[in-house]
PDB file of N, CA and C in Angstrom:
ATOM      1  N   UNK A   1     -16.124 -36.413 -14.820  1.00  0.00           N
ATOM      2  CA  UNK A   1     -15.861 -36.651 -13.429  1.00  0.00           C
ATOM      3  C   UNK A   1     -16.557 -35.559 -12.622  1.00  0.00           C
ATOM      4  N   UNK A   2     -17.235 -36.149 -11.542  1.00  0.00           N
ATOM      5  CA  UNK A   2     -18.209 -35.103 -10.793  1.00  0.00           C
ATOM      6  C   UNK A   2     -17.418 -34.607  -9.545  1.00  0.00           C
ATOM      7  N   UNK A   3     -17.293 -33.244  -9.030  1.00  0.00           N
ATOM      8  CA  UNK A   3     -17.193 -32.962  -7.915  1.00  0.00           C
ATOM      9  C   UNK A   3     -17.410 -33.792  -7.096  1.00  0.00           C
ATOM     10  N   UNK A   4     -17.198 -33.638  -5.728  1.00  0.00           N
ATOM     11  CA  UNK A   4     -18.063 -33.922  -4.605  1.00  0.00           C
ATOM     12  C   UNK A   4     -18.784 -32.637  -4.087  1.00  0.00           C
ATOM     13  N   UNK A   5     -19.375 -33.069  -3.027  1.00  0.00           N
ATOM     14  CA  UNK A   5     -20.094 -31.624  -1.858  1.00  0.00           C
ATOM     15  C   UNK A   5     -18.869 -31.465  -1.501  1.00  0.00           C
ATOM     16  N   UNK A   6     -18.075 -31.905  -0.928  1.00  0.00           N
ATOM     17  CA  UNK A   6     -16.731 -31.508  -0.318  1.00  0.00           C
ATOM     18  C   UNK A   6     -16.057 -30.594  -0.898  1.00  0.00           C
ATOM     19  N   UNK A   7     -15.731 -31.508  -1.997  1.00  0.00           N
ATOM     20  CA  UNK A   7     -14.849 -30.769  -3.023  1.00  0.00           C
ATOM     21  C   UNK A   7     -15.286 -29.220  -3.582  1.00  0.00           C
ATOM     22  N   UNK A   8     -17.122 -29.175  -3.659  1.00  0.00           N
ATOM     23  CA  UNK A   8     -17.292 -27.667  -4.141  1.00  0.00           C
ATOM     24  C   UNK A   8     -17.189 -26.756  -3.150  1.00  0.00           C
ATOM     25  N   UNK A   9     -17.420 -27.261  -1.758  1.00  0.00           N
ATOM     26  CA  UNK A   9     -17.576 -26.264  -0.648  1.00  0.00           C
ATOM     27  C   UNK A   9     -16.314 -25.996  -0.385  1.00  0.00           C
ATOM     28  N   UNK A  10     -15.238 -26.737  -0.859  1.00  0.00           N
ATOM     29  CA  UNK A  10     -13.635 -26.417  -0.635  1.00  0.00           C
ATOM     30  C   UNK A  10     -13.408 -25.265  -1.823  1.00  0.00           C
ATOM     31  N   UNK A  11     -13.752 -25.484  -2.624  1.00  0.00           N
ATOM     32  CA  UNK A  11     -13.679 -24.388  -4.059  1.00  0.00           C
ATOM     33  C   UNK A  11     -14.217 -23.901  -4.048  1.00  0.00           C
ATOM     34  N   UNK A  12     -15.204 -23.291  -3.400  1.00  0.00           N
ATOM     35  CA  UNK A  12     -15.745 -21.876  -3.203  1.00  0.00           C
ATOM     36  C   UNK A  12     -15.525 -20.955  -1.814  1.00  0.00           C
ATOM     37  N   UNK A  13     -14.840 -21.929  -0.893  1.00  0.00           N
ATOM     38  CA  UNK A  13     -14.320 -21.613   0.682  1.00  0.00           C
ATOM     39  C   UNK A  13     -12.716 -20.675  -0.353  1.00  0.00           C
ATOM     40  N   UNK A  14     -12.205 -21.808  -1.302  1.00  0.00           N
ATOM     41  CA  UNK A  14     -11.029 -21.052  -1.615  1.00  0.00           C
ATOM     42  C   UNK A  14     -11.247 -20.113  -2.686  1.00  0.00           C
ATOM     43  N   UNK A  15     -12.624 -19.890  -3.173  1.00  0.00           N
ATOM     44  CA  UNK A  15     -12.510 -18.640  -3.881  1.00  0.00           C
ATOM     45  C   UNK A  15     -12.752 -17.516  -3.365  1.00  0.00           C
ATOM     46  N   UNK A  16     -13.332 -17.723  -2.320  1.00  0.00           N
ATOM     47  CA  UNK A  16     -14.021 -16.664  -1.154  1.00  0.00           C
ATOM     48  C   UNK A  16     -12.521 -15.827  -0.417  1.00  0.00           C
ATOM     49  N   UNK A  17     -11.579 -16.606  -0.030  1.00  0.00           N
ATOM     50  CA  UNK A  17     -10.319 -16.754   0.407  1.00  0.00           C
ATOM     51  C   UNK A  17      -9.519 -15.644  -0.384  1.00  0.00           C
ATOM     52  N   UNK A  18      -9.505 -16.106  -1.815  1.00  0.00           N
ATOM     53  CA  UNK A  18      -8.819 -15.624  -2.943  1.00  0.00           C
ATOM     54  C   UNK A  18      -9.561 -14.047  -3.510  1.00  0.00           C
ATOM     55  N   UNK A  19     -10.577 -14.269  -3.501  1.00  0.00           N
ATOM     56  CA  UNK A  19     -11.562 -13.031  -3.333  1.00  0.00           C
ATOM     57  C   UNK A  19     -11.296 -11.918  -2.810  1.00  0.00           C
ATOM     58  N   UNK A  20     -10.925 -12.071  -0.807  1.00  0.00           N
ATOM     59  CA  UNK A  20     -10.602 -10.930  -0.402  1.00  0.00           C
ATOM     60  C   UNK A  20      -9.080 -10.870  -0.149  1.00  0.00           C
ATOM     61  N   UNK A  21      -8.640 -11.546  -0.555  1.00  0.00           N
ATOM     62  CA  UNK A  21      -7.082 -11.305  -0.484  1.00  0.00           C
ATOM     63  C   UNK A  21      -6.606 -10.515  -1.568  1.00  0.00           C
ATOM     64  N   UNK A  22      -6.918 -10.874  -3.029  1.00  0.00           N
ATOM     65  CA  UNK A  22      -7.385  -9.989  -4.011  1.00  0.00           C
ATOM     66  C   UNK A  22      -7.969  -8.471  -3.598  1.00  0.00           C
ATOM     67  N   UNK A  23      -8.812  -7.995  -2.895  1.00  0.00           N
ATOM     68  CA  UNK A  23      -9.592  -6.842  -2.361  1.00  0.00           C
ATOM     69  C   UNK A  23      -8.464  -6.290  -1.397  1.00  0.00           C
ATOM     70  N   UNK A  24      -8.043  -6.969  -0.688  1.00  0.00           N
ATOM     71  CA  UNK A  24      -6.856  -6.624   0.146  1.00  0.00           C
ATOM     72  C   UNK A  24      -5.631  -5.995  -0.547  1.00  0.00           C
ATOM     73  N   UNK A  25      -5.042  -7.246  -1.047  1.00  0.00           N
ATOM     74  CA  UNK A  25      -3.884  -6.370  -2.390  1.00  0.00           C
ATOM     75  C   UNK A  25      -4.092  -5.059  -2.877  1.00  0.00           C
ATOM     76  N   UNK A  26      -5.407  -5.353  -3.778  1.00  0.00           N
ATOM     77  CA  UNK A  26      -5.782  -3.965  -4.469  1.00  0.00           C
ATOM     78  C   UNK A  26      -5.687  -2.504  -3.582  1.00  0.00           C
ATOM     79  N   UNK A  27      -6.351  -2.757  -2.709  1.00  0.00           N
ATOM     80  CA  UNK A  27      -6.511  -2.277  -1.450  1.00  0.00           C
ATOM     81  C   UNK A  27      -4.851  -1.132  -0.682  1.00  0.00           C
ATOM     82  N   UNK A  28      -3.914  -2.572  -0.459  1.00  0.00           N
ATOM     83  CA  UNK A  28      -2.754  -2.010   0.243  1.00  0.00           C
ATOM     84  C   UNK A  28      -2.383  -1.639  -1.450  1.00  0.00           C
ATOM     85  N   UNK A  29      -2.722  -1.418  -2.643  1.00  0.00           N
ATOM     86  CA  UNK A  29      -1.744  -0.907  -3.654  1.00  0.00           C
ATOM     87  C   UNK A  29      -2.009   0.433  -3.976  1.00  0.00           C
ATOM     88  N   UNK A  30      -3.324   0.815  -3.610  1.00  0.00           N
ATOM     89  CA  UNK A  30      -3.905   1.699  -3.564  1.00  0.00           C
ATOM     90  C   UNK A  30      -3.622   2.741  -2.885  1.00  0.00           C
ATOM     91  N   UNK A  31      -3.513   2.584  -1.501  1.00  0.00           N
ATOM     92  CA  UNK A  31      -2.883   2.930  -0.546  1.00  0.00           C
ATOM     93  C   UNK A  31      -1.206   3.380  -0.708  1.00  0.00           C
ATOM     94  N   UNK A  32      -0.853   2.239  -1.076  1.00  0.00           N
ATOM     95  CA  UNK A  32       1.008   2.945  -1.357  1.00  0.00           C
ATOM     96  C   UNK A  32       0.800   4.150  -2.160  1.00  0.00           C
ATOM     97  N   UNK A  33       0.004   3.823  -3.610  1.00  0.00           N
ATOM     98  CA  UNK A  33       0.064   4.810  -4.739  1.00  0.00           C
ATOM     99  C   UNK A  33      -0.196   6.225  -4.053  1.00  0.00           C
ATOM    100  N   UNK A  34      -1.570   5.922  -3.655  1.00  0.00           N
ATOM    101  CA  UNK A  34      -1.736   7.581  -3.080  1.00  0.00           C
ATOM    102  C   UNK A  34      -0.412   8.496  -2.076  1.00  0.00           C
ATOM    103  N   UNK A  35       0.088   7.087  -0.724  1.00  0.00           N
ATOM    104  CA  UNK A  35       1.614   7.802  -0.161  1.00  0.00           C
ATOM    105  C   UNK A  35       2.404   8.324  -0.985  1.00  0.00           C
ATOM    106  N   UNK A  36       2.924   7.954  -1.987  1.00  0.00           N
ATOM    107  CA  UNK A  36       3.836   8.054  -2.955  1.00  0.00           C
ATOM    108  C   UNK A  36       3.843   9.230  -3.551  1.00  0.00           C
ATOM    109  N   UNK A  37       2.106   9.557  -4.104  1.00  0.00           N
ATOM    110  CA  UNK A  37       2.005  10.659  -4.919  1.00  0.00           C
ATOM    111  C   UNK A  37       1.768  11.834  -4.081  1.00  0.00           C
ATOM    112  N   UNK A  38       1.312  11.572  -2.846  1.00  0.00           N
ATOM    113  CA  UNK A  38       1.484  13.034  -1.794  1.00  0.00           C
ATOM    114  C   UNK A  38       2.696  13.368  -1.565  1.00  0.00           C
ATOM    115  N   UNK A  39       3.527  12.130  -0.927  1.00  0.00           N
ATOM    116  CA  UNK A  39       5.117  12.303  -0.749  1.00  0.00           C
ATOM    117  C   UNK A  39       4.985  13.618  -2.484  1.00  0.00           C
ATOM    118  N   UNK A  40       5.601  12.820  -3.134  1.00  0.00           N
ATOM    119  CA  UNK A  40       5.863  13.359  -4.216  1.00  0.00           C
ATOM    120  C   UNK A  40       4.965  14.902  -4.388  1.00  0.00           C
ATOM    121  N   UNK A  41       3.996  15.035  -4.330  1.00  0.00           N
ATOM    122  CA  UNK A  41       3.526  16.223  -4.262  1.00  0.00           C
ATOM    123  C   UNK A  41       4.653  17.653  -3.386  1.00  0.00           C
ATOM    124  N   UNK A  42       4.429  16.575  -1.986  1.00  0.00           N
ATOM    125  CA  UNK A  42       4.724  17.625  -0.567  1.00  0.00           C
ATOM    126  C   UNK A  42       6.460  17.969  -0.392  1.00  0.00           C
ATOM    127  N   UNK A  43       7.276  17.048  -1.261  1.00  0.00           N
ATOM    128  CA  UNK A  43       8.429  17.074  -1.862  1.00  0.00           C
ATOM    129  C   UNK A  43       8.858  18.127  -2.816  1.00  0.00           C
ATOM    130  N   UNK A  44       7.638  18.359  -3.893  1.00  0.00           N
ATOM    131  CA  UNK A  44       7.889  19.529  -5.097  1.00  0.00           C
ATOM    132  C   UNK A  44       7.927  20.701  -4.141  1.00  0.00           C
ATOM    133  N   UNK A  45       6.667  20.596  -3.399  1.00  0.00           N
ATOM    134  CA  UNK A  45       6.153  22.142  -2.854  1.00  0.00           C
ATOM    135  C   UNK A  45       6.975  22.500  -2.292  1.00  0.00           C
ATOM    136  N   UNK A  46       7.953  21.578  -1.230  1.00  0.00           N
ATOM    137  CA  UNK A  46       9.262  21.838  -0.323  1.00  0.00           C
ATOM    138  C   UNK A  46      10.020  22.681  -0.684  1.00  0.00           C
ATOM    139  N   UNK A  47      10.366  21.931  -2.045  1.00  0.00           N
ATOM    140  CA  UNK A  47      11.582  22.618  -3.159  1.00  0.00           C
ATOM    141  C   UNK A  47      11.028  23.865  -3.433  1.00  0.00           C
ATOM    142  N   UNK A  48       9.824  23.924  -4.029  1.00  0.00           N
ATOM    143  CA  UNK A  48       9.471  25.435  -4.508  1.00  0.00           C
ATOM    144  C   UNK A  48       9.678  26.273  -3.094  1.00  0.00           C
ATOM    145  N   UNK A  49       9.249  26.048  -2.503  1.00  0.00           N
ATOM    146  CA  UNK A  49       9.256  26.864  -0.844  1.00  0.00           C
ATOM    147  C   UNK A  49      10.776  27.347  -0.748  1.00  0.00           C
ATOM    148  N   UNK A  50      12.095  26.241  -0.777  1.00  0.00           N
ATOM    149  CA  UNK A  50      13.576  26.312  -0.519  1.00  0.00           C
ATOM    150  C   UNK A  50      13.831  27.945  -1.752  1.00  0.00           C
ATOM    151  N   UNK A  51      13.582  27.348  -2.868  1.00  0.00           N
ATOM    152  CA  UNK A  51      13.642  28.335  -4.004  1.00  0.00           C
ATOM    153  C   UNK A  51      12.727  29.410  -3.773  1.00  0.00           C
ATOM    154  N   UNK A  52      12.159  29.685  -3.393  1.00  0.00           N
ATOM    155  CA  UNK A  52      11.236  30.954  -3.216  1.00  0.00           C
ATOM    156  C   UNK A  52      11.655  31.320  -2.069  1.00  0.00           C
ATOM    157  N   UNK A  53      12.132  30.754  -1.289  1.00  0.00           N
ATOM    158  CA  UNK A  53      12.929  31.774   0.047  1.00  0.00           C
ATOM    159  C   UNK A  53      14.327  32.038  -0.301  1.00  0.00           C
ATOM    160  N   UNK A  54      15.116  31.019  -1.325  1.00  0.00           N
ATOM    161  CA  UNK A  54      16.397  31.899  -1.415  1.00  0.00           C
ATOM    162  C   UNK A  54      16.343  32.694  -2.564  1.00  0.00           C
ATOM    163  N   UNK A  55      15.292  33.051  -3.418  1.00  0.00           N
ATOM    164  CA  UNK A  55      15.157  33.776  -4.074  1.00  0.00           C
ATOM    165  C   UNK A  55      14.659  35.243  -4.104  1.00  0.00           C
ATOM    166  N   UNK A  56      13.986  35.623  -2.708  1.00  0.00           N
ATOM    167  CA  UNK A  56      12.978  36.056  -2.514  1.00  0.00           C
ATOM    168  C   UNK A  56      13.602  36.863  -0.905  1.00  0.00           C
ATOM    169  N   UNK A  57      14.260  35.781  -0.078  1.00  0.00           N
ATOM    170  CA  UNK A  57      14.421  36.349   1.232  1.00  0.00           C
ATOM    171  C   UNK A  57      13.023  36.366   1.628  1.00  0.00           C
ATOM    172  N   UNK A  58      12.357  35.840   1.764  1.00  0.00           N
ATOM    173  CA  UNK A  58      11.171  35.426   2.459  1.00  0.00           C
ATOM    174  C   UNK A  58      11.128  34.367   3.076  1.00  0.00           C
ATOM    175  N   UNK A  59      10.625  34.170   4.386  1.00  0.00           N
ATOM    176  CA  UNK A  59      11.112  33.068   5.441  1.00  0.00           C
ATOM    177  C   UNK A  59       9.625  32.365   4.995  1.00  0.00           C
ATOM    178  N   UNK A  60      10.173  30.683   4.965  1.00  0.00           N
ATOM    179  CA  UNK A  60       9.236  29.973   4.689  1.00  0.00           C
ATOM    180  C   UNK A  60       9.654  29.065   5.388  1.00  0.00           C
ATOM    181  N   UNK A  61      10.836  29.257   6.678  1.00  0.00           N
ATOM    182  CA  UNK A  61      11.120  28.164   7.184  1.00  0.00           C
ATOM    183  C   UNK A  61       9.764  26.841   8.106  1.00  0.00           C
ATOM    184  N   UNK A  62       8.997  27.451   8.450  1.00  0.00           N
ATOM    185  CA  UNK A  62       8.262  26.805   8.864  1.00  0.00           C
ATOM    186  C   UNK A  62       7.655  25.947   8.363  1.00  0.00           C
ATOM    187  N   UNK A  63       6.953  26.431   7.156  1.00  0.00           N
ATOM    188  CA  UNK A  63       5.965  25.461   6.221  1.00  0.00           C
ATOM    189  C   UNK A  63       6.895  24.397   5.662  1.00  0.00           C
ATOM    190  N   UNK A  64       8.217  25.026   5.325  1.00  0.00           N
ATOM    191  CA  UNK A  64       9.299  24.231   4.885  1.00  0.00           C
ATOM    192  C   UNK A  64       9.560  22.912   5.967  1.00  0.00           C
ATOM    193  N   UNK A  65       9.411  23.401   7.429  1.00  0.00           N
ATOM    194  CA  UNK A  65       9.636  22.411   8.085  1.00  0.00           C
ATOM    195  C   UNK A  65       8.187  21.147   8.637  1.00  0.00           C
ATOM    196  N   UNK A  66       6.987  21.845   8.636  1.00  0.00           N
ATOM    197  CA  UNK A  66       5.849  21.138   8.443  1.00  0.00           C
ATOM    198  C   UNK A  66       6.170  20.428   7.569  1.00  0.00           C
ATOM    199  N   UNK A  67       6.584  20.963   6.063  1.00  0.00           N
ATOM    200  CA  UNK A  67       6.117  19.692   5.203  1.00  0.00           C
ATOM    201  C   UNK A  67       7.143  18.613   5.427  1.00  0.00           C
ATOM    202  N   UNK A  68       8.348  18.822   5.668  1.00  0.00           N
ATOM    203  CA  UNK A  68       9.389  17.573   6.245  1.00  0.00           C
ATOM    204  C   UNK A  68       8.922  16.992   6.469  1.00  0.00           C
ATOM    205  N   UNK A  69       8.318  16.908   7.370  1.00  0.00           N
ATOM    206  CA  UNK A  69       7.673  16.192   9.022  1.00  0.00           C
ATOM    207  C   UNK A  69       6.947  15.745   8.197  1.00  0.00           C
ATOM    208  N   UNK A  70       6.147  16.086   7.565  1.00  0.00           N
ATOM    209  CA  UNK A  70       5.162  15.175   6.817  1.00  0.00           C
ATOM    210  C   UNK A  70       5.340  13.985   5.899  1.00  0.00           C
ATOM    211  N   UNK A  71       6.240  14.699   5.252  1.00  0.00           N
ATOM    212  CA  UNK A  71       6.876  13.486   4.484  1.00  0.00           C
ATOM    213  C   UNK A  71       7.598  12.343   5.265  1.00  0.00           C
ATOM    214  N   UNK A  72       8.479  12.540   6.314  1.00  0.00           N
ATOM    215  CA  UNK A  72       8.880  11.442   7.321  1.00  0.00           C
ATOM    216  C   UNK A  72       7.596  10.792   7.602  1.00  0.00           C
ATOM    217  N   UNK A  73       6.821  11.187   8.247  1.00  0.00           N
ATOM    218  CA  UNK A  73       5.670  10.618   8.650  1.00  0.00           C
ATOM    219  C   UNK A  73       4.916   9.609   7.367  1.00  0.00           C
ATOM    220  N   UNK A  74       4.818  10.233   6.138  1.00  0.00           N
ATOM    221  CA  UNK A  74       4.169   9.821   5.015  1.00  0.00           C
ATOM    222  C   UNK A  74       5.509   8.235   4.757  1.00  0.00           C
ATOM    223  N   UNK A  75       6.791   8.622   4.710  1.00  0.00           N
ATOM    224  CA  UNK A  75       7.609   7.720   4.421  1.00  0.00           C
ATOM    225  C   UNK A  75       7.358   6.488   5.399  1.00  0.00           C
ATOM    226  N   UNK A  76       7.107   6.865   6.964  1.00  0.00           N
ATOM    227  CA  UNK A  76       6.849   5.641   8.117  1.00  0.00           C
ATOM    228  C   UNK A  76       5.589   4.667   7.729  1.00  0.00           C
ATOM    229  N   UNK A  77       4.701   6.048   7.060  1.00  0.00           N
ATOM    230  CA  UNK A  77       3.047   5.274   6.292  1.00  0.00           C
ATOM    231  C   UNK A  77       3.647   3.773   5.425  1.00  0.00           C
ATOM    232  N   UNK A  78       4.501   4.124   4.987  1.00  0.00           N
ATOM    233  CA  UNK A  78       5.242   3.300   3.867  1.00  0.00           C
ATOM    234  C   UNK A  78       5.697   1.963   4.567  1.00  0.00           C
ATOM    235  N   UNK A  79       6.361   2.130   5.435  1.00  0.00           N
ATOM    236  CA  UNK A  79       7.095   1.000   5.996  1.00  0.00           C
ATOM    237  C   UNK A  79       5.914   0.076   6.585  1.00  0.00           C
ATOM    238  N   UNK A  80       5.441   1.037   7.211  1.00  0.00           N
ATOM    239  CA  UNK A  80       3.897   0.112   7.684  1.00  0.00           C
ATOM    240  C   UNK A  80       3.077  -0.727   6.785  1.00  0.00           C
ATOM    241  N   UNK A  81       2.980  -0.060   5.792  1.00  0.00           N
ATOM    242  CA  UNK A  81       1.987  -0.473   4.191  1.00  0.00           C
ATOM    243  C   UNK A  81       3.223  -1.858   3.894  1.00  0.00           C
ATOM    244  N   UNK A  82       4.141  -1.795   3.963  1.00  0.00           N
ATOM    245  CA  UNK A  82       5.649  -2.376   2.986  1.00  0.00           C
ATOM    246  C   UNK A  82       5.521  -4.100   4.123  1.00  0.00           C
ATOM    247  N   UNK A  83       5.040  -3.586   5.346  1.00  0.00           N
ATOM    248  CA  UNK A  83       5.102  -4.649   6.652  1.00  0.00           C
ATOM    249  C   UNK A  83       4.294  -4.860   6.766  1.00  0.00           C
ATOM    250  N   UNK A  84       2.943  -5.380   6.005  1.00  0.00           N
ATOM    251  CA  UNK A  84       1.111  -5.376   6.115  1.00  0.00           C
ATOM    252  C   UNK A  84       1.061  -7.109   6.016  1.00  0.00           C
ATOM    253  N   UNK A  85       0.905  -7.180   7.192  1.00  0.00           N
ATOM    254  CA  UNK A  85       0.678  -9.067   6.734  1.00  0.00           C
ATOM    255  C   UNK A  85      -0.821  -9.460   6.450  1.00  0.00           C
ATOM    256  N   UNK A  86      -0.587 -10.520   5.048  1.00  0.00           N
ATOM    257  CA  UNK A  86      -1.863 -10.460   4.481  1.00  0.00           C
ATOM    258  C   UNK A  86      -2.241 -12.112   4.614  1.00  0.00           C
ATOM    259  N   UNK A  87      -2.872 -12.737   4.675  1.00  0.00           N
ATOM    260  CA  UNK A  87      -3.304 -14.404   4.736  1.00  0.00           C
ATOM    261  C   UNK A  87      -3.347 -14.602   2.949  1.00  0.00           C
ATOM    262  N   UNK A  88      -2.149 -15.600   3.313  1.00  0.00           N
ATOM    263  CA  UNK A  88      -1.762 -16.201   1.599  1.00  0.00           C
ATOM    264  C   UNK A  88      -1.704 -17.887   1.911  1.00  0.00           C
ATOM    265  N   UNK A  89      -3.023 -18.033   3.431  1.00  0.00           N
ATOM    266  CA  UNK A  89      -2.689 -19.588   3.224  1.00  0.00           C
ATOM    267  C   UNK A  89      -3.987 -20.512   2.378  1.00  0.00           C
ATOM    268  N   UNK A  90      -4.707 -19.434   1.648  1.00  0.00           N
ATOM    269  CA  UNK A  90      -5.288 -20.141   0.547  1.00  0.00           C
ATOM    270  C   UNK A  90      -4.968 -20.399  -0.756  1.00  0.00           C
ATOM    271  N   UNK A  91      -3.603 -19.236  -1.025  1.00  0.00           N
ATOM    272  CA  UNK A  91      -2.843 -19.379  -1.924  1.00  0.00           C
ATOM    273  C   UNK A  91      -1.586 -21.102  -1.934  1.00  0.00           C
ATOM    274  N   UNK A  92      -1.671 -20.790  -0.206  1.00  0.00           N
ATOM    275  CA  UNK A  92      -0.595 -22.262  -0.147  1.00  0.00           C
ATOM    276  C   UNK A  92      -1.260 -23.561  -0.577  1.00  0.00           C
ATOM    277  N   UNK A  93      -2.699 -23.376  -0.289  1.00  0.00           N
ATOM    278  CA  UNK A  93      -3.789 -24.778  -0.208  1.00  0.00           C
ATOM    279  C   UNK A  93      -4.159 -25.346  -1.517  1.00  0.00           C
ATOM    280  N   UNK A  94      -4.068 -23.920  -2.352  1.00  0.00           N
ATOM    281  CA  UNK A  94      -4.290 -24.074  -3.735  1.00  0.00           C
ATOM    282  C   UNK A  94      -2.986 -25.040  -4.650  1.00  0.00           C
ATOM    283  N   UNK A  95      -2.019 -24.455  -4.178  1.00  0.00           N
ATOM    284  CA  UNK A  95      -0.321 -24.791  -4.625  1.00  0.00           C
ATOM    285  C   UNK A  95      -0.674 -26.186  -4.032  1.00  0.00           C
ATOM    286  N   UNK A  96      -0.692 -26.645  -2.280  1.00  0.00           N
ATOM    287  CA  UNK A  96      -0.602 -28.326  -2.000  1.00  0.00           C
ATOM    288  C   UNK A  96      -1.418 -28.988  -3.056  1.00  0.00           C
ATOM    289  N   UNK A  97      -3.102 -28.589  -3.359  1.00  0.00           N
ATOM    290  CA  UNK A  97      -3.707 -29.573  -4.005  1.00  0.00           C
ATOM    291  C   UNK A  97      -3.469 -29.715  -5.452  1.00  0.00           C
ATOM    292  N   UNK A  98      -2.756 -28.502  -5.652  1.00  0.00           N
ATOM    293  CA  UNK A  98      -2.197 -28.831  -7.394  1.00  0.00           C
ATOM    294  C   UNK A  98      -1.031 -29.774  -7.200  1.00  0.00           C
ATOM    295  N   UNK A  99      -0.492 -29.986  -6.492  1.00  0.00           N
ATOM    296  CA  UNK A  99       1.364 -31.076  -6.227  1.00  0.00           C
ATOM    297  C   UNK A  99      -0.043 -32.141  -6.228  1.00  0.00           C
ATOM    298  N   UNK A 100      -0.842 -32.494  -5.572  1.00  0.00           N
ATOM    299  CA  UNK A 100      -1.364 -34.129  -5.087  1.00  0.00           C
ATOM    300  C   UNK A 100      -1.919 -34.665  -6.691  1.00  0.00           C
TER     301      UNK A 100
END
């Protein structure tokens, strides 16, 4: 059974579709990973900072409070990344013509 012209320019419109939505995903996963692992970085250093000033009596309140702020900020990165609307209506087109 042969394609049509229709039919291939529809299957390659939806691989094209699927293509960068794919690039996209990868993309916003990429993106979380790296938030995550700075969070996580700027989180340790915090702690070492808390422990090295009550250990020490050395004021680190500041850097201590920069890196907060950062991490709030890094955590908002998150919600934004978490709320990223992506076009999944070639994923839907794919799903209708598999039901027909």
């Amino acid at each position: 059974m042969m394609a049509t012209t229709g039919d291939s320019g529809s299957r390659e419109e939806l691989t094209t579709e699927l293509a960068t939505l794919d690039r996209q995903l990868r993309d916003l996963s990429e993106q979380w990973e790296t938030v995550e692992r700075t969070i996580t970085e700027k989180t340790h250093h915090r702690r070492e900072l808390i422990a090295e000033q009550e250990a020490t009596n050395v004021d680190h309140a500041e850097e201590i409070n920069r890196l907060q702020s950062d991490i709030y900020a890094l955590r908002d990165r998150l919600d934004q990344l978490r709320d990223s609307h992506l076009d999944f209506s070639a994923l839907y087109r794919i799903l209708q013509q598999g039901r027909t």
